[in-house]
N, C-alpha and C. Protein backbone atom coordinates (compact mmCIF):
# COMPACT_ATOMS: atom_id res chain seq x y z
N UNK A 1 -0.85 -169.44 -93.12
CA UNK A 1 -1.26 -168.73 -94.30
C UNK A 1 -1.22 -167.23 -94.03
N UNK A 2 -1.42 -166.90 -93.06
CA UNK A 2 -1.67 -165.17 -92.70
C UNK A 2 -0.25 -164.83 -92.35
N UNK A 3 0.60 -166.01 -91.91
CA UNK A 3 1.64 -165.05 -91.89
C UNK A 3 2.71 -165.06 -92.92
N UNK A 4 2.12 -166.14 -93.97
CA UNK A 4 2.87 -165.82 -95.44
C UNK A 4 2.45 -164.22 -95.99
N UNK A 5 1.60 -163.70 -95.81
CA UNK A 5 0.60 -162.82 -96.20
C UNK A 5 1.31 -161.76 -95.88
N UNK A 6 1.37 -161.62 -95.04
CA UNK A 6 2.05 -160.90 -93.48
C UNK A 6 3.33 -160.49 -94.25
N UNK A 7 4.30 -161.63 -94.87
CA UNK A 7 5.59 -161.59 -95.19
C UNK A 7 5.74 -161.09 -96.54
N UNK A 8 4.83 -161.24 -97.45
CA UNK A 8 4.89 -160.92 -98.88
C UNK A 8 4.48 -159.50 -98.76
N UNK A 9 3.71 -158.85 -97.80
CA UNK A 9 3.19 -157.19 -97.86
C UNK A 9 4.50 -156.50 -97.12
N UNK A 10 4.92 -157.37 -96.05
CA UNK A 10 6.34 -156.53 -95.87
C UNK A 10 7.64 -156.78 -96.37
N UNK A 11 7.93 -157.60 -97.24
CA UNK A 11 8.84 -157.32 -98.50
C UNK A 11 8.55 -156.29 -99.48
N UNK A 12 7.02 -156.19 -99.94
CA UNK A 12 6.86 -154.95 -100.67
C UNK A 12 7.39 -154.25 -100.38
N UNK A 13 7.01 -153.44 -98.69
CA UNK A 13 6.93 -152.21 -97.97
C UNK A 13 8.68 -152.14 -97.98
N UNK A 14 9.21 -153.16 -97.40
CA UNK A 14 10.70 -153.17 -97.49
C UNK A 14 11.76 -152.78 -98.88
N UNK A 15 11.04 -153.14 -99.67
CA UNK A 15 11.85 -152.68 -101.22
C UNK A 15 11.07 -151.02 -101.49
N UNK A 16 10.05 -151.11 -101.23
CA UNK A 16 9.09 -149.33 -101.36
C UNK A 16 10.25 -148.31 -100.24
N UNK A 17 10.59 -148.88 -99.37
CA UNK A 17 11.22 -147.75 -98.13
C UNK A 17 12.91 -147.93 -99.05
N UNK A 18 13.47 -149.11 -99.69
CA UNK A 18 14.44 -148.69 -99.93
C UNK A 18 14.38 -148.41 -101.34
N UNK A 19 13.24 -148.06 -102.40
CA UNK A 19 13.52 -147.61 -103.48
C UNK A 19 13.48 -145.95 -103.18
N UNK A 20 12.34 -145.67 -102.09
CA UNK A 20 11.98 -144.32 -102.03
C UNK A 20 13.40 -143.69 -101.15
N UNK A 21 14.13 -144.24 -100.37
CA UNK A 21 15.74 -144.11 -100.27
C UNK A 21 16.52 -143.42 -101.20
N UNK A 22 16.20 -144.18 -102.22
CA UNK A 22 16.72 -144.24 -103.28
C UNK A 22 17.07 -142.86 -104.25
N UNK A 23 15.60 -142.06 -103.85
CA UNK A 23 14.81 -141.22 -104.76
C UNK A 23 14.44 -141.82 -106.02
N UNK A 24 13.85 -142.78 -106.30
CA UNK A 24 13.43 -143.31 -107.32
C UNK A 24 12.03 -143.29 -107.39
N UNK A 25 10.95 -143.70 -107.95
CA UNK A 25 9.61 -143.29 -107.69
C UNK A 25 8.72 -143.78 -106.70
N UNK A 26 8.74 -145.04 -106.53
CA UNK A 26 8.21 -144.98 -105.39
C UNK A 26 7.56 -146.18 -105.66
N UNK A 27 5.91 -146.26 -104.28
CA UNK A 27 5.05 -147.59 -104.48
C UNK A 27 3.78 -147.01 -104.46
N UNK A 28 3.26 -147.68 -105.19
CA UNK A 28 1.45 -147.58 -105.60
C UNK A 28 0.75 -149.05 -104.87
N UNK A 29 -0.34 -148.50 -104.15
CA UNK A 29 -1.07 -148.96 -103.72
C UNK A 29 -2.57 -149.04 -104.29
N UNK A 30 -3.44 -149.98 -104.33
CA UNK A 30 -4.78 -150.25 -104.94
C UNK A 30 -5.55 -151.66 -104.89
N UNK A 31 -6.31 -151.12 -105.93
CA UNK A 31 -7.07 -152.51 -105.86
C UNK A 31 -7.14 -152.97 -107.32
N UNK A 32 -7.23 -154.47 -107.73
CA UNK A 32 -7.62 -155.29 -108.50
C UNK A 32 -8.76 -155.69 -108.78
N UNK A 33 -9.44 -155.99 -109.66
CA UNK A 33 -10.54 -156.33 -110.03
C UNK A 33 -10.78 -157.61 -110.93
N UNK A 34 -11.34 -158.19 -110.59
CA UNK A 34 -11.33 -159.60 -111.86
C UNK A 34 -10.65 -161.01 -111.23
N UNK A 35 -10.00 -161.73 -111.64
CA UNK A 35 -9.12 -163.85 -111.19
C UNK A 35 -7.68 -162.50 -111.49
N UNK A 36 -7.43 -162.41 -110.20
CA UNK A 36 -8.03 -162.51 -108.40
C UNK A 36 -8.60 -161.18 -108.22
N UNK A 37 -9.31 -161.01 -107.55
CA UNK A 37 -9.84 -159.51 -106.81
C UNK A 37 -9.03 -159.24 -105.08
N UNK A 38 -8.55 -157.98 -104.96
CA UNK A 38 -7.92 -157.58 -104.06
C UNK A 38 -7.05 -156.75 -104.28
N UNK A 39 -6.18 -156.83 -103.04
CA UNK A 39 -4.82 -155.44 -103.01
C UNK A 39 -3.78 -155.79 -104.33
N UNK A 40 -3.81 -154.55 -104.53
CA UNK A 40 -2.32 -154.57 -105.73
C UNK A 40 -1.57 -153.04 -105.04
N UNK A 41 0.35 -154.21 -105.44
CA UNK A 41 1.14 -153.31 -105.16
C UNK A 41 2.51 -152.82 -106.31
N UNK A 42 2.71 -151.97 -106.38
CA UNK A 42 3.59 -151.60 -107.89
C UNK A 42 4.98 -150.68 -107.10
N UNK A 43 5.62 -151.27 -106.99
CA UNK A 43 7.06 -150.72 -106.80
C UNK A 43 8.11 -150.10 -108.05
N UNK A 44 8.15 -148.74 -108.46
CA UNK A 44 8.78 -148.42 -109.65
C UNK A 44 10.15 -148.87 -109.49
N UNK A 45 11.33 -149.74 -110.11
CA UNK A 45 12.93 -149.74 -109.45
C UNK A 45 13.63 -148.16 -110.13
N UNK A 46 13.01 -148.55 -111.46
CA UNK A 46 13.39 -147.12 -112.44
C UNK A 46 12.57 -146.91 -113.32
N UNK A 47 12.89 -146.04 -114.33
CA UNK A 47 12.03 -145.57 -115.03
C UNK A 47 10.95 -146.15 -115.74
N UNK A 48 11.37 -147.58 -116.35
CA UNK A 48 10.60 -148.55 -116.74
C UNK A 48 10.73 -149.91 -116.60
N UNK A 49 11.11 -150.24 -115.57
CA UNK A 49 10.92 -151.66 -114.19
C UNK A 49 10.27 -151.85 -113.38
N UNK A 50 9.21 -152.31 -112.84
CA UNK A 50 8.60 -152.04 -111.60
C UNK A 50 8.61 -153.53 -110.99
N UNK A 51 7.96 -153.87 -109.69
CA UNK A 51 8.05 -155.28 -109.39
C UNK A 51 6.66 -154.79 -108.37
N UNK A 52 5.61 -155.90 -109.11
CA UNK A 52 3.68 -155.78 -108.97
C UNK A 52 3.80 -156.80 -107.80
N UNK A 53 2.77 -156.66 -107.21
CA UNK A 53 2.37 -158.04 -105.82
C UNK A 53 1.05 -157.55 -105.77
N UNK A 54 0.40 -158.91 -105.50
CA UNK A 54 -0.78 -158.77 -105.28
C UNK A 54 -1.13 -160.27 -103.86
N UNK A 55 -2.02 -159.16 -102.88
CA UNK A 55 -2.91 -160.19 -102.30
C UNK A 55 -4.07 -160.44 -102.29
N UNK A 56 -4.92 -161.43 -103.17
CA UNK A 56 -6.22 -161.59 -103.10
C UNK A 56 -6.87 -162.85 -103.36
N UNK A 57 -7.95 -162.68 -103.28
CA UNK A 57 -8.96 -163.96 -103.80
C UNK A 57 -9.42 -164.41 -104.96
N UNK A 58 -9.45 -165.28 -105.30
CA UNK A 58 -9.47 -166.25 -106.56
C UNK A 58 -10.54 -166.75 -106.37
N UNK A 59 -11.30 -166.52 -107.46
CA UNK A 59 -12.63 -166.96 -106.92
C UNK A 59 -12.88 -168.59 -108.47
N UNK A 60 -11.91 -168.77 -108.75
CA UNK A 60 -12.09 -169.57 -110.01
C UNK A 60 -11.51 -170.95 -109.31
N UNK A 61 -12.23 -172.03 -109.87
CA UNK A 61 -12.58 -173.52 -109.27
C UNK A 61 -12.67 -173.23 -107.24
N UNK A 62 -12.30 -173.61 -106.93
CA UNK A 62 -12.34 -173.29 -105.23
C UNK A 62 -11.61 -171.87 -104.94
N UNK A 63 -12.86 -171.17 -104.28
CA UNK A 63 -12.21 -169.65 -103.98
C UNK A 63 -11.36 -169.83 -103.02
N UNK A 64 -10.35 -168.99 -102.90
CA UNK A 64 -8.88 -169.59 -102.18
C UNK A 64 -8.16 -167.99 -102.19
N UNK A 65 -7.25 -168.04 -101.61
CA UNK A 65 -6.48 -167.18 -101.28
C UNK A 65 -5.10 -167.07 -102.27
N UNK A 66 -4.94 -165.55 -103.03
CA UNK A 66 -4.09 -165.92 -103.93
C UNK A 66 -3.15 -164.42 -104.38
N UNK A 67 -1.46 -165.15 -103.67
CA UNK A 67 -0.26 -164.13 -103.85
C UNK A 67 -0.07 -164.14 -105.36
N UNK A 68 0.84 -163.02 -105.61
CA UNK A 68 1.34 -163.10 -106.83
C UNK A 68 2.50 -161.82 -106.75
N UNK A 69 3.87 -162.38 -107.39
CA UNK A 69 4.46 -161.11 -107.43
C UNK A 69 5.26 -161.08 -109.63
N UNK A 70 5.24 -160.21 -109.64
CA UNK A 70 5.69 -160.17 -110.88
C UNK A 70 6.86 -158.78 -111.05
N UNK A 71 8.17 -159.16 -112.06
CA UNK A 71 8.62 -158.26 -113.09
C UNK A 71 8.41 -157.74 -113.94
N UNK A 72 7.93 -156.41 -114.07
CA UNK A 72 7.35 -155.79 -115.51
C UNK A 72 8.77 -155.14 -115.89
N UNK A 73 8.18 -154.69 -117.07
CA UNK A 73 8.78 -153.97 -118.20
C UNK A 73 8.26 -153.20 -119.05
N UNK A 74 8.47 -152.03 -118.82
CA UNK A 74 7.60 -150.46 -119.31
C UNK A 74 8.16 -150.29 -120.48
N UNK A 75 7.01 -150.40 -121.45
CA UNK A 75 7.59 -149.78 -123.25
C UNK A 75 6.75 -148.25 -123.06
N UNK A 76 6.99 -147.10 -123.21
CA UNK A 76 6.52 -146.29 -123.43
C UNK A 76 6.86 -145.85 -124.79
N UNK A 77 7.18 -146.49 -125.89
CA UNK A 77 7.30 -145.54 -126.83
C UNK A 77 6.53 -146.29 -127.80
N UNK A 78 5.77 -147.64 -127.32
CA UNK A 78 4.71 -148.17 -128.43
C UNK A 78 3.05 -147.51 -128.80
N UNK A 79 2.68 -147.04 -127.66
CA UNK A 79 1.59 -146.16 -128.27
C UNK A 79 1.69 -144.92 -127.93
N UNK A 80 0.92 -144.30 -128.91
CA UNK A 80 1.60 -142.66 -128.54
C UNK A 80 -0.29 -142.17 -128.41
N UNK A 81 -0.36 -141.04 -127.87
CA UNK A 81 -1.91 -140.60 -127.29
C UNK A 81 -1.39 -138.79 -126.98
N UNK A 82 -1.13 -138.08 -127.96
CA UNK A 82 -0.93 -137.05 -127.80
C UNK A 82 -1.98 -135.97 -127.31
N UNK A 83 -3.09 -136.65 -127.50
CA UNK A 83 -4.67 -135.81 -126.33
C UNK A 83 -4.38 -136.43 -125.06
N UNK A 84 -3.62 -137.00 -124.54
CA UNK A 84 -3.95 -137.47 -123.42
C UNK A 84 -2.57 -136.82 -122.50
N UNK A 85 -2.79 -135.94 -121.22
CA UNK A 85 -1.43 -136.12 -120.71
C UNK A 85 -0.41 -136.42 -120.08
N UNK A 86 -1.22 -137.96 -119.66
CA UNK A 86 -0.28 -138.95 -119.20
C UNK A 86 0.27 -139.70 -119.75
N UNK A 87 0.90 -141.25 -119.46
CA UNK A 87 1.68 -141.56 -120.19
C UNK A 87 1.19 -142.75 -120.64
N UNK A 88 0.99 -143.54 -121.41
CA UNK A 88 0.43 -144.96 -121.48
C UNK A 88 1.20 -146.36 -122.10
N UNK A 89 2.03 -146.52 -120.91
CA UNK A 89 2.60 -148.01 -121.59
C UNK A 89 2.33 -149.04 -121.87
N UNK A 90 2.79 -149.64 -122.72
CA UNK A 90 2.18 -151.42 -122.70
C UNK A 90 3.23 -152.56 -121.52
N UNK A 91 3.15 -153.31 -121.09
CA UNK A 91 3.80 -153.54 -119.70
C UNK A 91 3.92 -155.26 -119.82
N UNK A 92 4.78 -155.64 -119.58
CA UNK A 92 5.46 -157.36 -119.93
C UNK A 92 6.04 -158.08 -118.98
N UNK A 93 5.88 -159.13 -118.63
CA UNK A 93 7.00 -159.63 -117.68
C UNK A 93 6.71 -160.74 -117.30
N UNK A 94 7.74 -161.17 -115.57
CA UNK A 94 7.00 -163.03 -115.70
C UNK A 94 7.18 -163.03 -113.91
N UNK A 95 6.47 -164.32 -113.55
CA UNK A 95 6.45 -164.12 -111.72
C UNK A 95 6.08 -165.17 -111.65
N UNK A 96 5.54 -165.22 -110.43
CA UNK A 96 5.29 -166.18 -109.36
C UNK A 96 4.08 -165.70 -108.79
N UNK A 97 2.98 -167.44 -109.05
CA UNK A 97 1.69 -166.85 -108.01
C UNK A 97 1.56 -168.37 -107.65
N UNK A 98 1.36 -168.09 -105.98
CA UNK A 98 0.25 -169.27 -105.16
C UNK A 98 -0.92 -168.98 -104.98
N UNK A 99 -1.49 -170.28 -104.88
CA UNK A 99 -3.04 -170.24 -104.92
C UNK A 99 -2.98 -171.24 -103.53
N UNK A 100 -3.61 -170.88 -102.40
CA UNK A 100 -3.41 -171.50 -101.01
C UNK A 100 -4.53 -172.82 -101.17
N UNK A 101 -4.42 -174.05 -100.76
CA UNK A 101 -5.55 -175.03 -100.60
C UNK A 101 -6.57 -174.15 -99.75
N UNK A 102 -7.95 -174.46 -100.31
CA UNK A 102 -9.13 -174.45 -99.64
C UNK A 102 -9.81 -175.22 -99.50
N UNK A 103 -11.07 -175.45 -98.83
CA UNK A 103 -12.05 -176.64 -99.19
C UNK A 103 -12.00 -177.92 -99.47
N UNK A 104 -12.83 -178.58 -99.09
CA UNK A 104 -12.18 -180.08 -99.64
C UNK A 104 -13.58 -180.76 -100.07
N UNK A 105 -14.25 -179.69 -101.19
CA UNK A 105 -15.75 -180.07 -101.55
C UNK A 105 -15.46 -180.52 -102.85
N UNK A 106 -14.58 -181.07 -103.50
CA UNK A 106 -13.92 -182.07 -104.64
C UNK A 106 -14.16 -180.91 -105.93
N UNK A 107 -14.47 -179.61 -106.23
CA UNK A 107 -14.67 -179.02 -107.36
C UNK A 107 -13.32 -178.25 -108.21
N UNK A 108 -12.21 -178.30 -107.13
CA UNK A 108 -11.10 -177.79 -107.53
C UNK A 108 -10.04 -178.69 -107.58
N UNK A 109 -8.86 -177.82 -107.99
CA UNK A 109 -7.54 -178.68 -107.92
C UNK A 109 -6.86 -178.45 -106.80
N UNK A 110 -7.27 -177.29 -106.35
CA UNK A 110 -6.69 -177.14 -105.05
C UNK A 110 -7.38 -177.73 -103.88
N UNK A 111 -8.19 -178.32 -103.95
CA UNK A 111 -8.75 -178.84 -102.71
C UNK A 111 -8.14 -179.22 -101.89
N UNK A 112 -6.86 -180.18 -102.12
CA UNK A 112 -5.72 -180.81 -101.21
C UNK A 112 -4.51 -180.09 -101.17
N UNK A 113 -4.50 -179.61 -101.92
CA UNK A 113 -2.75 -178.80 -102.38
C UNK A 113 -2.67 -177.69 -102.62
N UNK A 114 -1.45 -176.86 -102.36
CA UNK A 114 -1.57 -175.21 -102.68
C UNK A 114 -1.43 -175.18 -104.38
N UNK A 115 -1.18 -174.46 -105.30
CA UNK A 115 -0.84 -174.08 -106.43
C UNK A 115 0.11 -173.09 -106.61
N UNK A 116 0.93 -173.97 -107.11
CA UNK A 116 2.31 -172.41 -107.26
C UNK A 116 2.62 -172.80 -108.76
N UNK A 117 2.91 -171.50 -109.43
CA UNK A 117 2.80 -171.60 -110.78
C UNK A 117 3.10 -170.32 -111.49
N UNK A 118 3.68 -170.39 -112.36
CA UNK A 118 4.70 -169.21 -113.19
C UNK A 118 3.60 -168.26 -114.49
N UNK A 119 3.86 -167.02 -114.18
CA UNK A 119 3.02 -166.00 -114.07
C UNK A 119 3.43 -164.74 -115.60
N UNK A 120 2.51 -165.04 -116.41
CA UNK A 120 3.62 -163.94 -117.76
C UNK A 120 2.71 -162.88 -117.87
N UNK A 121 2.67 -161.61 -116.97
CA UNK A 121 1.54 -160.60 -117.44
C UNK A 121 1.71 -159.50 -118.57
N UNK A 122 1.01 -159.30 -119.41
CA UNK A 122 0.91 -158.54 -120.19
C UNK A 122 -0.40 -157.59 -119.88
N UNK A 123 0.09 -156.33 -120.40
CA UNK A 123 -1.08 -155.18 -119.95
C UNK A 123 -0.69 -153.98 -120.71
N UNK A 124 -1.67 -153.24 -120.29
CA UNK A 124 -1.71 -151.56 -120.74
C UNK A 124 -2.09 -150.64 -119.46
N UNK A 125 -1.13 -149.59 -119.04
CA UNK A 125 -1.74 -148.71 -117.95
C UNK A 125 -1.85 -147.42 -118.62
N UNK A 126 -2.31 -146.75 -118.05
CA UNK A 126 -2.36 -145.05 -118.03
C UNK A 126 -2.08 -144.61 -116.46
N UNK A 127 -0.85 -143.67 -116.74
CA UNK A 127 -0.19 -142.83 -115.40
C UNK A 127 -0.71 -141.67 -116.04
N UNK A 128 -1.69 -141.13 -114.51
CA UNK A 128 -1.90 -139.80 -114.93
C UNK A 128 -0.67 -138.90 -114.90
N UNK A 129 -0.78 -137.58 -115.25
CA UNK A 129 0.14 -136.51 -115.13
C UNK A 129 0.17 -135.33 -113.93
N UNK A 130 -1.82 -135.28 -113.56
CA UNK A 130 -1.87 -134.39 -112.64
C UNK A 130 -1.76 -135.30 -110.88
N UNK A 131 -2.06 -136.08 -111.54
CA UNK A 131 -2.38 -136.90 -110.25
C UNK A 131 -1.60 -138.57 -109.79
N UNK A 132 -0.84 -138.72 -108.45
CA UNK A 132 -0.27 -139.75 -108.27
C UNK A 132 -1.07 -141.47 -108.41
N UNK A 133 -1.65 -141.20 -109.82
CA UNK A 133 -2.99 -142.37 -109.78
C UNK A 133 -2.68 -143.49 -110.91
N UNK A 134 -2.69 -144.64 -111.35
CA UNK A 134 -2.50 -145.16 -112.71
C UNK A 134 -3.53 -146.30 -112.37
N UNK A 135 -4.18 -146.39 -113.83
CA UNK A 135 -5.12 -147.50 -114.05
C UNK A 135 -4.51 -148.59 -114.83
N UNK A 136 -4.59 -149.84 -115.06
CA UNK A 136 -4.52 -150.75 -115.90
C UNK A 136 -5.47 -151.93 -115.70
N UNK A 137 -4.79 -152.57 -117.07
CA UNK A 137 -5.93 -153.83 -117.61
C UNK A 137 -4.46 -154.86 -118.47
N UNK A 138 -5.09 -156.08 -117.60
CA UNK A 138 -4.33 -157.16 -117.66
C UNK A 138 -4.28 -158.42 -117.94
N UNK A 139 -4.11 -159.42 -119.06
CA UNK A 139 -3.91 -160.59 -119.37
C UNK A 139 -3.16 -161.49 -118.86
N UNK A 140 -3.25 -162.54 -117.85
CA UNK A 140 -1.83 -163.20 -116.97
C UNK A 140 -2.10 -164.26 -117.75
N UNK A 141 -1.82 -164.87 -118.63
CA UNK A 141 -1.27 -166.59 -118.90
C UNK A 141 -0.14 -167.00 -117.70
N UNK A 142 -0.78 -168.22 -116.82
CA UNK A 142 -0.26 -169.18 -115.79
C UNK A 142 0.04 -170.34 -116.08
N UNK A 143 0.65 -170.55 -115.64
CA UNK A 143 1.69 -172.23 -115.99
C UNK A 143 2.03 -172.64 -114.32
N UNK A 144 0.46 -173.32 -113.85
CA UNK A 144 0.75 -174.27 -113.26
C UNK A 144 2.12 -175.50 -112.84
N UNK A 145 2.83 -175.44 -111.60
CA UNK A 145 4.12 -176.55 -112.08
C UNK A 145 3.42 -177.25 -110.93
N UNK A 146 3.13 -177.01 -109.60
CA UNK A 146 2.73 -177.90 -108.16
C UNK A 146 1.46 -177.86 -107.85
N UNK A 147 0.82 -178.54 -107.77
CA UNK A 147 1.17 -180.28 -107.81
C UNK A 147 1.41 -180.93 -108.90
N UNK A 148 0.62 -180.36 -109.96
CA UNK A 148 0.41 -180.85 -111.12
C UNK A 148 1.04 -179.34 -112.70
N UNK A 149 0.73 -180.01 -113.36
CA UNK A 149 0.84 -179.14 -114.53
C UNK A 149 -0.15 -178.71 -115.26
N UNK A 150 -0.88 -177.65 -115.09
CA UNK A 150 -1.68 -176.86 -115.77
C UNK A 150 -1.60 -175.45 -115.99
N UNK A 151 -2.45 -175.33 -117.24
CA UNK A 151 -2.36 -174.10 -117.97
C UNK A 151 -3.68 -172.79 -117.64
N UNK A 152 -3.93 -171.65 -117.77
CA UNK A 152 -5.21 -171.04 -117.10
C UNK A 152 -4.49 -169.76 -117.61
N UNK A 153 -5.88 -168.70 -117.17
CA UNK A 153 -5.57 -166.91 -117.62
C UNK A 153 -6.42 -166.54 -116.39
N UNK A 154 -5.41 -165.37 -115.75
CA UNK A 154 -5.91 -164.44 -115.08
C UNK A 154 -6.07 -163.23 -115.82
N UNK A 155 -6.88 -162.35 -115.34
CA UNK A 155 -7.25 -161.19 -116.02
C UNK A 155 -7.82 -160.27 -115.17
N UNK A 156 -7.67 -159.07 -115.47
CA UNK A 156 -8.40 -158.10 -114.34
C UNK A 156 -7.69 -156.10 -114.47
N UNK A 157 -8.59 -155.45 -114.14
CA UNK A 157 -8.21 -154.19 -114.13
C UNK A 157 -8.07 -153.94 -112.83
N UNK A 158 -7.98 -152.56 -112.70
CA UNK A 158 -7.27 -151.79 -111.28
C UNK A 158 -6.28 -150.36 -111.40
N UNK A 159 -6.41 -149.92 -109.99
CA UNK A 159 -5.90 -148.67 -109.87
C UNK A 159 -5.16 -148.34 -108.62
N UNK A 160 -3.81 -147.86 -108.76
CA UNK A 160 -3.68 -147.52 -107.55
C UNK A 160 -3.24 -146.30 -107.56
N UNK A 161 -2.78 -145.81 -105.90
CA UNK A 161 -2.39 -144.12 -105.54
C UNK A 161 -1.04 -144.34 -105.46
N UNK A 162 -0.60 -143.73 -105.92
CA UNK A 162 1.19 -143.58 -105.42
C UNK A 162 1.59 -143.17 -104.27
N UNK A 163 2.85 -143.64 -103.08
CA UNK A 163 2.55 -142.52 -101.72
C UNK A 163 3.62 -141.84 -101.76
N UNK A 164 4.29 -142.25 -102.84
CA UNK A 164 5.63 -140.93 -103.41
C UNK A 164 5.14 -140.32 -104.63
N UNK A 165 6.06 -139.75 -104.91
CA UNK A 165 6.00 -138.86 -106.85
C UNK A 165 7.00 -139.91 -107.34
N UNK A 166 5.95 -140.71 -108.05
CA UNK A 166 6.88 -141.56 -109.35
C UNK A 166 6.92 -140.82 -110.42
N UNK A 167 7.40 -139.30 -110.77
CA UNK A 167 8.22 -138.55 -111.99
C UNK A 167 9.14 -138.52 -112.00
């Protein structure tokens, strides 16, 4: 398990060293709050693509350990906030999250089995302007496929620092 962990934070780091190659914007680092709580990572590809990962804990039916990586898609021209002078998109896309077996105290579905299951997040961030910082807030509808087939919502806010200039 730790060294799946291990492997999903250095694929981030690996696409972050060759986007920032690139001169493209870069990777944001932070934290999550809410199903799951933990690290969040945001890789810009371009102007309005990014590819999110997260490693954390799931604290819903058996608390467990729980990846996730997703494709967004940046609308910036659906809300407009002309007092404000950052930028605020609404943000779309679809992924992949495991939920690792824990426990075997019969209250979950994972008790015996990992959970891997297809991931559609929808959200709203704010990128500041003065500062390499962006907040968001997030709706995940999950589609359970292993072991079984079930349906569920993650949800949660968060913020991270940029360690390039994503302008």
């Amino acid at each position: 398990m730790k060294k799946l962990a291990a492997a999903a934070i250095a694929i981030c780091m690996a696409s972050a060293s060759y986007t920032h190659a690139q001169g493209k914007d870069g990777i944001g680092v932070g934290a999550i709050v809410g199903e799951p709580t933990g690290v969040s990572l945001k890789n810009w590809v371009d102007a309005n693509r990014a590819i999110d990962a997260g490693v954390a804990w799931s604290f819903s039916e058996n608390p467990s350990l729980h990846l996730h990586g997703d494709y967004l898609y940046h609308r910036f021209d659906v809300l407009s906030a002309p007092e404000l002078k950052g930028r605020l998109p609404l943000y779309f896309g679809f992924g992949a999250r495991m939920k690792f077996k824990e426990g075997n105290d019969g209250r979950g579905r994972n008790d015996h089995d990992a959970l891997l299951g297809v991931r559609v997040p929808l959200g709203i961030s704010y990128l500041f302007s003065d500062v390499p910082i962006d907040i968001f807030l997030e709706i995940v509808p999950v589609l359970d496929l292993v072991p079984d087939t079930d349906f569920s919502f993650n949800a949660a806010i968060g913020a991270r620092f940029y360690l390039s200039n994503r302008r």
